[in-house]
C-alpha atoms as a PDB file:
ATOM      1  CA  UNK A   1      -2.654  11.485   4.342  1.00  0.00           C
ATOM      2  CA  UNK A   2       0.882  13.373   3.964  1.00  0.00           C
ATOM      3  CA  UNK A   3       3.205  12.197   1.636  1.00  0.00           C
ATOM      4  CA  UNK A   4       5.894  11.472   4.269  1.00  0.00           C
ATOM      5  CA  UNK A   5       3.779  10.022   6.407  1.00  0.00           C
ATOM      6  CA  UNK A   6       2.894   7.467   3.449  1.00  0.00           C
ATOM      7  CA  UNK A   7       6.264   6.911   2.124  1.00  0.00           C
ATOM      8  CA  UNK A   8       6.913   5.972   6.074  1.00  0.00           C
ATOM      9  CA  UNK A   9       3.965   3.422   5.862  1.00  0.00           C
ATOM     10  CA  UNK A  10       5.193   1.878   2.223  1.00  0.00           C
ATOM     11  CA  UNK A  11       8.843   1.434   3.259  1.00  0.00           C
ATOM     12  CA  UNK A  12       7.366  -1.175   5.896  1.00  0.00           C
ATOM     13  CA  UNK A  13       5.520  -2.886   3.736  1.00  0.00           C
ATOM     14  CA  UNK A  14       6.529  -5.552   1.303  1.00  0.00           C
ATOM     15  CA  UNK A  15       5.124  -5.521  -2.359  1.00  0.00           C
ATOM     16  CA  UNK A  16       3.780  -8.653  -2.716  1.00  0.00           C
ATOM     17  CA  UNK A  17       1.204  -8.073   0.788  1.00  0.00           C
ATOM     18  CA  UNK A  18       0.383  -4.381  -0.748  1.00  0.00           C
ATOM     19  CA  UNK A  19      -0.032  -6.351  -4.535  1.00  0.00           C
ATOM     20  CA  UNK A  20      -2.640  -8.754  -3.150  1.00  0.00           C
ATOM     21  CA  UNK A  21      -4.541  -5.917  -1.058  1.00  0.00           C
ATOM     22  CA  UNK A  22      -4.293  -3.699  -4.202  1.00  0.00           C
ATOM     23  CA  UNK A  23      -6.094  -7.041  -6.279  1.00  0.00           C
ATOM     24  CA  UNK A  24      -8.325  -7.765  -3.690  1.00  0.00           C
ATOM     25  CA  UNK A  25     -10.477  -4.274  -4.263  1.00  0.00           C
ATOM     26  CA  UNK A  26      -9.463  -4.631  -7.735  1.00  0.00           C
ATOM     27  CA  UNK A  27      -6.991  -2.009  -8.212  1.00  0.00           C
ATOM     28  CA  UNK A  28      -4.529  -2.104 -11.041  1.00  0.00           C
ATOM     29  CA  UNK A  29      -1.447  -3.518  -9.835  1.00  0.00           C
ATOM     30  CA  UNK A  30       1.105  -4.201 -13.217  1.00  0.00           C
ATOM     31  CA  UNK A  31       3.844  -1.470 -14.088  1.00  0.00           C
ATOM     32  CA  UNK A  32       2.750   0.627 -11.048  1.00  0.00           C
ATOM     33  CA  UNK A  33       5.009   1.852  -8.100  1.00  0.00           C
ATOM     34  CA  UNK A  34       3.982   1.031  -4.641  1.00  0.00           C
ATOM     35  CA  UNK A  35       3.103   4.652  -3.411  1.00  0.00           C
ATOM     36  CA  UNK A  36       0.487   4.897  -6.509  1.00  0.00           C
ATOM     37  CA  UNK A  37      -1.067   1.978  -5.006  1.00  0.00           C
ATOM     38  CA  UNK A  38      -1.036   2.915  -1.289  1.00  0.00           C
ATOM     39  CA  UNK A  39      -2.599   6.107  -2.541  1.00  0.00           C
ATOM     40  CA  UNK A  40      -5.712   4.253  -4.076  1.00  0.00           C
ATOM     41  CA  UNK A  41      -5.775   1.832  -0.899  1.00  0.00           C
ATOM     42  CA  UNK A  42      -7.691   3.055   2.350  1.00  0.00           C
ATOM     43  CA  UNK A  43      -5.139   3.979   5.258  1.00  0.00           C
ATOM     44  CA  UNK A  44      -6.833   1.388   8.006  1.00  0.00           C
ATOM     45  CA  UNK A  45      -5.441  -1.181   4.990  1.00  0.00           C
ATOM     46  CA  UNK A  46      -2.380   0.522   4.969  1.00  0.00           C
ATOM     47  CA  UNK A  47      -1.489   0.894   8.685  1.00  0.00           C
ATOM     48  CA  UNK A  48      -2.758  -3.041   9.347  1.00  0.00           C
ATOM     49  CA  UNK A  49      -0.487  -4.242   6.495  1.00  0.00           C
ATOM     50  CA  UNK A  50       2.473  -2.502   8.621  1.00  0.00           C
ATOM     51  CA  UNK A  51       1.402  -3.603  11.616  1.00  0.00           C
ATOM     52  CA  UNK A  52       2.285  -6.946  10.336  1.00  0.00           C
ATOM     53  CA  UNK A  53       5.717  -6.123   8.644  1.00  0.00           C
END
């Protein structure tokens, strides 16, 4: 996945939905910024979380 096309995918999601998918697969979540989670987390997570937003 592009950067862009990530950064498009993070700025509709909210923190706290991509913090609990990030916990859920056990994925360190504390003094971490949202794209270096959405990088660890699979894109079908990504795009469903905003689908929702």
């Amino acid at each position: 996945m592009e950067d862009k096309e990530l950064e498009e995918l993070i700025k509709k999601i909210k923190g706290k939905d991509l913090n609990a998918e990030a916990k859920k697969r056990g994925i360190k979540t504390h003094c971490v910024k949202k794209i270096d989670i959405a990088k660890q987390l699979p894109r079908d997570v990504l795009e469903k979380l905003a689908a929702e937003a």
